[in-house]
C-alpha atoms as a PDB file:
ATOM      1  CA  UNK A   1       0.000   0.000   0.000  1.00  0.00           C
ATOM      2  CA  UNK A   2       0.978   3.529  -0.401  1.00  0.00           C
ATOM      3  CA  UNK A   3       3.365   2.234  -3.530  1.00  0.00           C
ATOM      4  CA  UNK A   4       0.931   3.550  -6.399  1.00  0.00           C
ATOM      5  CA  UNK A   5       0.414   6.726  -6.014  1.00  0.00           C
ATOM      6  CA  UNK A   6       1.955   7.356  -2.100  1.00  0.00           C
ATOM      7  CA  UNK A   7       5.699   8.383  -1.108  1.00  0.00           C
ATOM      8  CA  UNK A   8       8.497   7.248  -2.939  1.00  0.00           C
ATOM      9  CA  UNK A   9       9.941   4.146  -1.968  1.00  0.00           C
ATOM     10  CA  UNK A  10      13.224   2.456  -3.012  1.00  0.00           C
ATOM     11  CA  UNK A  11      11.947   0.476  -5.698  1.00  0.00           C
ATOM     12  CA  UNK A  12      10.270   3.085  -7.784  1.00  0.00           C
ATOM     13  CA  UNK A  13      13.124   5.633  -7.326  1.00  0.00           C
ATOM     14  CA  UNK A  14      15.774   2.924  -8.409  1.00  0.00           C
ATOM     15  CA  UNK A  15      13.216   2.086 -11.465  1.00  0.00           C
ATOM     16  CA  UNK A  16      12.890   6.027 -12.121  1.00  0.00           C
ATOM     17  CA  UNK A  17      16.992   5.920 -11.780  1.00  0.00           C
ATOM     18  CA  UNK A  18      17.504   3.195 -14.043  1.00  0.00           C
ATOM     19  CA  UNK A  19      14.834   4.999 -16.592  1.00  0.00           C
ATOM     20  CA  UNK A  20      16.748   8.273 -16.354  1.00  0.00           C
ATOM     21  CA  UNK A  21      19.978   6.730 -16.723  1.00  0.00           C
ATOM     22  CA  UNK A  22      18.629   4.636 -19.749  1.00  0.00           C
ATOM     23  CA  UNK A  23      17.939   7.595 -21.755  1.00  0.00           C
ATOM     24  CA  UNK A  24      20.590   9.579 -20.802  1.00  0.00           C
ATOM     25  CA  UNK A  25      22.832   7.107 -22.022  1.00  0.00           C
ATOM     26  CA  UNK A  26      20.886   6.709 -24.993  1.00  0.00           C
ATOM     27  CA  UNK A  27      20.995  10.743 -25.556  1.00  0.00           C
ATOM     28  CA  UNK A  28      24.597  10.243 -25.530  1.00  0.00           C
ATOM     29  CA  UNK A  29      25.032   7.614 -27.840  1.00  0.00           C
ATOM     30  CA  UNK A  30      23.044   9.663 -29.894  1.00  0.00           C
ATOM     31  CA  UNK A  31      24.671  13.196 -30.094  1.00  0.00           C
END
């Protein structure tokens, strides 16, 4: 509870990490 729409916990800020890092990375393959 609290997970879907509550406070942040440690899994969805190291999934929102891993997405942010993802397309960073991607960015900078890009450019």
């Amino acid at each position: 509870p609290g997970e879907a729409g509550g406070p942040l916990t440690p899994r969805r800020v190291s999934s929102d990490l891993q997405h942010a890092t993802a397309q960073l990375s991607l960015e900078h393959r890009d450019s």
